[in-house]
N, C-alpha and C. Protein backbone atom coordinates (compact mmCIF):
# COMPACT_ATOMS: atom_id res chain seq x y z
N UNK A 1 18.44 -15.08 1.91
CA UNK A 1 17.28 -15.14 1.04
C UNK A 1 16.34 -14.01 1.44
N UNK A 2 16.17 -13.26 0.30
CA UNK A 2 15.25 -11.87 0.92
C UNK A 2 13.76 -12.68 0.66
N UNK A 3 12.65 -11.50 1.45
CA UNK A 3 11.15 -11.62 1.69
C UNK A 3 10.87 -12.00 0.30
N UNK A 4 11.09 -11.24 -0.88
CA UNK A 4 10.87 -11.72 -2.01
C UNK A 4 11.07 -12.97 -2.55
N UNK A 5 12.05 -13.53 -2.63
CA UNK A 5 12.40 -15.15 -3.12
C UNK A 5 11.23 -15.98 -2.44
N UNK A 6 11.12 -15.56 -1.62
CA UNK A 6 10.25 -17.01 -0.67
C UNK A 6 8.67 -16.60 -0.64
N UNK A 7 8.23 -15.79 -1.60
CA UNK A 7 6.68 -15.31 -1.51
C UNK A 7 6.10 -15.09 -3.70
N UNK A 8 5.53 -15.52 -3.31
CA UNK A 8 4.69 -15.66 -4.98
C UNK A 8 3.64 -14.85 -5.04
N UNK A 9 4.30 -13.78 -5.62
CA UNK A 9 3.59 -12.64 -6.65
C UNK A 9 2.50 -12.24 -6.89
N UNK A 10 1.54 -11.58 -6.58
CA UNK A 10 0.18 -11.21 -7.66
C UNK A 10 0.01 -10.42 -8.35
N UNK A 11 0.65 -9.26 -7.37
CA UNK A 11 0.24 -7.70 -8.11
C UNK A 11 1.77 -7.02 -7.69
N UNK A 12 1.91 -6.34 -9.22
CA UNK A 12 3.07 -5.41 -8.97
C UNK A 12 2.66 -4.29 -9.47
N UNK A 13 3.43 -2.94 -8.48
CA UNK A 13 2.78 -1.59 -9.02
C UNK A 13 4.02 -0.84 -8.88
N UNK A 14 4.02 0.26 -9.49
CA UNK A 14 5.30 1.30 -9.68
C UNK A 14 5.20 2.23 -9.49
N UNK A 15 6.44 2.94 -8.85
CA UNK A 15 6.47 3.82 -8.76
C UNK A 15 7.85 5.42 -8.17
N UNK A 16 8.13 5.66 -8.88
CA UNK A 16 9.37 6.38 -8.47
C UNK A 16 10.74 5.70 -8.32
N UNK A 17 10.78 4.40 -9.52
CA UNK A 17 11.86 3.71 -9.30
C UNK A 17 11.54 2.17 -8.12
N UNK A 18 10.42 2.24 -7.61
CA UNK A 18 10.66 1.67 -6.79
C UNK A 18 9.46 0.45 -7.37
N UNK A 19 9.41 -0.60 -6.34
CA UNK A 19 8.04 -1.74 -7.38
C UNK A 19 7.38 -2.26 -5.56
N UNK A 20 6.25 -2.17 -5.51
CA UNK A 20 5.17 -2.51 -4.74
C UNK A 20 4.42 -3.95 -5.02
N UNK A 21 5.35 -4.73 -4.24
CA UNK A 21 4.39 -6.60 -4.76
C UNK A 21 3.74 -6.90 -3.77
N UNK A 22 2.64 -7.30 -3.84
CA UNK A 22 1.41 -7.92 -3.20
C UNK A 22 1.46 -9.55 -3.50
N UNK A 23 1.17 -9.92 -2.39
CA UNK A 23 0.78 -11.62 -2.42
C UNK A 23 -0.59 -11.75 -2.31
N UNK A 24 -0.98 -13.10 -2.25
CA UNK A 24 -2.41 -13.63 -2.18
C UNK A 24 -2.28 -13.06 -1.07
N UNK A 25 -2.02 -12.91 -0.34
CA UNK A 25 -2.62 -12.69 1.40
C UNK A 25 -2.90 -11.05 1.47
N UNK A 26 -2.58 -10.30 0.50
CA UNK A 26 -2.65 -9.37 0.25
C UNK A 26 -1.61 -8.23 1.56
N UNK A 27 -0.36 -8.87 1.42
CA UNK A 27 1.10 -8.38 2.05
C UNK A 27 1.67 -7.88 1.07
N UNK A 28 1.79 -6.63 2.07
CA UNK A 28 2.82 -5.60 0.84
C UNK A 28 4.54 -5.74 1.39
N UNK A 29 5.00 -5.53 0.58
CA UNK A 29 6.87 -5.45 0.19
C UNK A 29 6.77 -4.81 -0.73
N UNK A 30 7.86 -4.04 -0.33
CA UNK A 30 8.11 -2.97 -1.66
C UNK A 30 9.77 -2.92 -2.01
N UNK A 31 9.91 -3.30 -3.13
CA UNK A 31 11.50 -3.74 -3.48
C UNK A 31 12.04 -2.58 -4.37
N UNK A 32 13.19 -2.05 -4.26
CA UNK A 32 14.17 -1.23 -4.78
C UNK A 32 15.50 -1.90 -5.74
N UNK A 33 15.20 -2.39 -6.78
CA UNK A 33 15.95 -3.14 -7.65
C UNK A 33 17.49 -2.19 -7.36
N UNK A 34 17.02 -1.12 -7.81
CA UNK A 34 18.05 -0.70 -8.13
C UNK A 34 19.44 -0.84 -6.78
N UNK A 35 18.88 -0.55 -5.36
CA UNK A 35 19.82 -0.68 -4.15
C UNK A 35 19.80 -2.64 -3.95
N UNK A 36 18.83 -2.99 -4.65
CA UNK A 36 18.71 -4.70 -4.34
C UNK A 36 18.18 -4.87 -2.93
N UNK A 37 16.92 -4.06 -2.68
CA UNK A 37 16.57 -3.98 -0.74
C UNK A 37 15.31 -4.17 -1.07
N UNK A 38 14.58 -5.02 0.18
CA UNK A 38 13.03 -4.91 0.15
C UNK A 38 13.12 -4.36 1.91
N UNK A 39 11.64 -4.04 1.63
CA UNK A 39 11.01 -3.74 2.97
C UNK A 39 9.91 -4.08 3.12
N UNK A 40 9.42 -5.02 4.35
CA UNK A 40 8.09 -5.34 4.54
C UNK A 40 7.19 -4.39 5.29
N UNK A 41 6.10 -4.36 4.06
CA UNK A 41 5.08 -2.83 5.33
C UNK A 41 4.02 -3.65 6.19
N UNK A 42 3.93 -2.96 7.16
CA UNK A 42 3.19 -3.38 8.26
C UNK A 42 1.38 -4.27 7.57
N UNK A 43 1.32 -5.28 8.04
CA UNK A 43 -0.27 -5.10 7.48
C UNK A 43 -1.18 -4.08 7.89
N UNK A 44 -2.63 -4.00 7.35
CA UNK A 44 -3.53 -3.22 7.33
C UNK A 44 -3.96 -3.07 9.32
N UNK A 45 -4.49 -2.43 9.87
CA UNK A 45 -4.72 -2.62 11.34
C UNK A 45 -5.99 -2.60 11.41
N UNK A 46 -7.06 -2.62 10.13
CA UNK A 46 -7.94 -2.68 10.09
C UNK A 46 -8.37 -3.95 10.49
N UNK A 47 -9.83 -4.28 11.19
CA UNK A 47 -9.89 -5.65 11.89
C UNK A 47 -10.97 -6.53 11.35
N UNK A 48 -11.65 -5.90 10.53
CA UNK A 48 -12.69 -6.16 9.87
C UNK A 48 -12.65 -7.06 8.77
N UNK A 49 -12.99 -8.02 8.07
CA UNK A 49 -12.87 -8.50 6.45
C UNK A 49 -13.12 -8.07 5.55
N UNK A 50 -12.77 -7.25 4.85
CA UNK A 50 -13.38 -6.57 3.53
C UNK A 50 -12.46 -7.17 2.10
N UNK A 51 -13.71 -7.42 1.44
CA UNK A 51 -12.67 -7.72 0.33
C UNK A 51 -12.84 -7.37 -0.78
N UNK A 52 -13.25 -6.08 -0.52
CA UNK A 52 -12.85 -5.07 -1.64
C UNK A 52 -11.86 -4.20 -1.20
N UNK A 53 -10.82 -3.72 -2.45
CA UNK A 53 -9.55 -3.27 -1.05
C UNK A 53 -8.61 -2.40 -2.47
N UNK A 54 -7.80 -1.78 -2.37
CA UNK A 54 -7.27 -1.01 -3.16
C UNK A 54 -6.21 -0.79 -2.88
N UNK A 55 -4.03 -1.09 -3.49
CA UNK A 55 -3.31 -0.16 -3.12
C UNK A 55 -2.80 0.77 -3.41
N UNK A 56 -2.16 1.76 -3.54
CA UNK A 56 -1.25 2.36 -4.51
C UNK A 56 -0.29 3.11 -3.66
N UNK A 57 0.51 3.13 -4.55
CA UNK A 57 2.28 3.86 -4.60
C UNK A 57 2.34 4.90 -4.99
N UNK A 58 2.59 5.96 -4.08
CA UNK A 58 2.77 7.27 -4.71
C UNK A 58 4.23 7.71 -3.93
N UNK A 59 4.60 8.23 -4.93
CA UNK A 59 5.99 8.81 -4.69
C UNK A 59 6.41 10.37 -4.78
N UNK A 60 6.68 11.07 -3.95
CA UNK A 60 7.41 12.56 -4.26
C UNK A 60 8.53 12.42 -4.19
N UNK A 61 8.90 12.79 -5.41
CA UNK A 61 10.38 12.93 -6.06
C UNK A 61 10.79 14.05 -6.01
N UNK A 62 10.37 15.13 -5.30
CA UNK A 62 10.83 16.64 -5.50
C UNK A 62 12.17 16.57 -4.39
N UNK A 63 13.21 17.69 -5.31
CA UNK A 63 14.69 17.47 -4.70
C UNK A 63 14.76 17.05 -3.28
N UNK A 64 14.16 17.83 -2.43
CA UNK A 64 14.24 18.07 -1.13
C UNK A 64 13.40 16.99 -0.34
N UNK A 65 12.78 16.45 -0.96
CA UNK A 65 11.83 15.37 -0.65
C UNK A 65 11.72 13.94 -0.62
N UNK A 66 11.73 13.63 -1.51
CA UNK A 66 12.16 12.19 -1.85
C UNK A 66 11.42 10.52 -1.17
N UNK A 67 10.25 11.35 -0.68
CA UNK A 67 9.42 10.15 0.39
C UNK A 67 8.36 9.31 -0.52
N UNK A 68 8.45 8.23 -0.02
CA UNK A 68 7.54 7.27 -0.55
C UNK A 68 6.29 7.30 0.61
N UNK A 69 5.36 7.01 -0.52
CA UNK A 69 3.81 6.48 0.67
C UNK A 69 2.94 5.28 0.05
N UNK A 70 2.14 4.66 1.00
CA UNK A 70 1.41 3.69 0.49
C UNK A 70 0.04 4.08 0.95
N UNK A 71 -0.79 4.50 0.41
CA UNK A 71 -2.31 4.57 0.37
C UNK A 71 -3.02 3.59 0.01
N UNK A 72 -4.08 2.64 0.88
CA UNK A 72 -4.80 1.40 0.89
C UNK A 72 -6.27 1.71 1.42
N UNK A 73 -7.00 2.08 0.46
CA UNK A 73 -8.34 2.13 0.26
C UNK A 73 -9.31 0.69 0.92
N UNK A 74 -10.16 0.61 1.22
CA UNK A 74 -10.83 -0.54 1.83
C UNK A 74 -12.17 0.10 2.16
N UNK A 75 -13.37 -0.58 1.07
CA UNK A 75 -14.43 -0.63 0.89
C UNK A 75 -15.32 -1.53 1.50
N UNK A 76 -16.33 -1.62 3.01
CA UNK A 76 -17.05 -2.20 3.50
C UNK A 76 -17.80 -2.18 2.44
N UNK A 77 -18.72 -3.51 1.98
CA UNK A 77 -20.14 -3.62 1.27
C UNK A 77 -21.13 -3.62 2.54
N UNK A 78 -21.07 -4.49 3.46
CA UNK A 78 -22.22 -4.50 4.08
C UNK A 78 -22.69 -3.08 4.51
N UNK A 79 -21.70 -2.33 5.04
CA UNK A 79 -22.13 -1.07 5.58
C UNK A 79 -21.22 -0.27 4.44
N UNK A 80 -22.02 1.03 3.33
CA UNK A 80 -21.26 1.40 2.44
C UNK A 80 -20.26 2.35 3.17
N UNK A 81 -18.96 1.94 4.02
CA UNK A 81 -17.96 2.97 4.60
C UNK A 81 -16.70 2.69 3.15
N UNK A 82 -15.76 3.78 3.82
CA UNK A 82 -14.56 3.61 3.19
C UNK A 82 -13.83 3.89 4.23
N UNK A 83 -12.48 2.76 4.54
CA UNK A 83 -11.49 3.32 5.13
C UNK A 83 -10.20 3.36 3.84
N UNK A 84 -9.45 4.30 5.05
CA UNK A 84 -8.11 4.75 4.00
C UNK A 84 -7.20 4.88 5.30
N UNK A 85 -5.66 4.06 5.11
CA UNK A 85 -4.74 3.75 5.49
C UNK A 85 -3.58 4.59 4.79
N UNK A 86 -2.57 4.96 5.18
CA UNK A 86 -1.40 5.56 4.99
C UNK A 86 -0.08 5.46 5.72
N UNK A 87 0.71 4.56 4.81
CA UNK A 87 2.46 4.45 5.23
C UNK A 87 2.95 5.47 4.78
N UNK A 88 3.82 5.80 5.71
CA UNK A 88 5.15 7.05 5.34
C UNK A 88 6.04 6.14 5.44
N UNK A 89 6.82 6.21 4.40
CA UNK A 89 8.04 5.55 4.35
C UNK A 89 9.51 6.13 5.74
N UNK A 90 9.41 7.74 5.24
CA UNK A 90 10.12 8.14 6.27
C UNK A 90 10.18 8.33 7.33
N UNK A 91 9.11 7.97 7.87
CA UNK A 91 8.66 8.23 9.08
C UNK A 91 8.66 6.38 9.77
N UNK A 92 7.96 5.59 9.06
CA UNK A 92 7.67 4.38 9.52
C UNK A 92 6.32 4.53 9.72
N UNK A 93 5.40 5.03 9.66
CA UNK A 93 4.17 5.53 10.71
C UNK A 93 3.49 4.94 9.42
N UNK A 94 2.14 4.12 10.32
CA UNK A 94 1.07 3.64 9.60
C UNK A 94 -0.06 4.26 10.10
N UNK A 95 -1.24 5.05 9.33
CA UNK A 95 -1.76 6.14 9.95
C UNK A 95 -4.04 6.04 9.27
N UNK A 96 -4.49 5.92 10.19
CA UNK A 96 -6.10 5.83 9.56
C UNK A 96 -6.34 7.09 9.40
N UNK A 97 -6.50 7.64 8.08
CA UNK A 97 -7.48 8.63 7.48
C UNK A 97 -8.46 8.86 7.90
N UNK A 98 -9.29 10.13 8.18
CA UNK A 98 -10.15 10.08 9.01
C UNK A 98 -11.62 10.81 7.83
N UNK A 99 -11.40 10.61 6.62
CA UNK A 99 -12.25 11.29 5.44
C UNK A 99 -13.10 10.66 4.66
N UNK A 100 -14.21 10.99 4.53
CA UNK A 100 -15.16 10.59 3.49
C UNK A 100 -15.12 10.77 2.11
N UNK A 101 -14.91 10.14 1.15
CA UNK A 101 -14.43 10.51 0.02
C UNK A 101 -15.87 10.97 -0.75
N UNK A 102 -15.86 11.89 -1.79
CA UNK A 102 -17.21 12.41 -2.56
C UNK A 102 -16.58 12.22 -3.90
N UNK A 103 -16.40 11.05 -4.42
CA UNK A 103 -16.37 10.31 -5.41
C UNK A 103 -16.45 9.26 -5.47
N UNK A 104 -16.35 8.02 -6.50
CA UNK A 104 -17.07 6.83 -6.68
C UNK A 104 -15.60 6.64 -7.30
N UNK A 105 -15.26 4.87 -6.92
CA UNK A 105 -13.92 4.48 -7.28
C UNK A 105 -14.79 2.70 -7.97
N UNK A 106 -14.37 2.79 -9.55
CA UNK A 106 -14.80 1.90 -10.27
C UNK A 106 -14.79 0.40 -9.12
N UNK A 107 -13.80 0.42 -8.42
CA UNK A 107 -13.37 -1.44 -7.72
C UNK A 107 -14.69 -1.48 -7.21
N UNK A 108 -15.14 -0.44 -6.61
CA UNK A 108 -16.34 -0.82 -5.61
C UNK A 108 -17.78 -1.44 -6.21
């Protein structure tokens, strides 16, 4: 029985063939229909509660390339910060952004 069967759904996102599902607990798996494989990504290592929070799936598909990433935005209200998180698929590496963004993202 894969991670999927035994976890109920909230959010699905796409990308490069591949589908990014989120649960209430806000746990990512990212499933590959097509090979029939999931993989569970690490949670956030952030320690804080925020619950304003953002994910997305971006994929490079260029020949030579072919890597998936997961970028997870996370908006403190009390103190206006932003952190930003980053999975490399190929690598395994879960990585804190170290940037201030100079734009405004509607969730917040």
């Amino acid at each position: 029985m894969s991670k999927l069967d035994q976890t109920i759904i909230d959010q699905v996102f796409h990308s490069g063939g591949l589908l990014l599902c989120v649960d209430g607990n806000s746990n990512l798996v990212v499933w590959n229909p097509y090979l029939g494989k999931t993989r569970c990504i690490p949670p956030a290592r952030l320690r804080v509660v925020i619950s304003d929070y953002m994910t997305c799936l971006v994929s490079d598909t260029t020949k030579n390339n072919r890597n998936h990433k997961i970028l997870r935005f996370f908006y403190d209200k009390d103190h206006p910060i932003f952190y930003f998180e980053l999975f490399d698929f190929k690598t395994s590496s879960l990585r804190f952004l170290d940037i201030e963004p100079d734009f405004d993202l509607d969730f917040c």
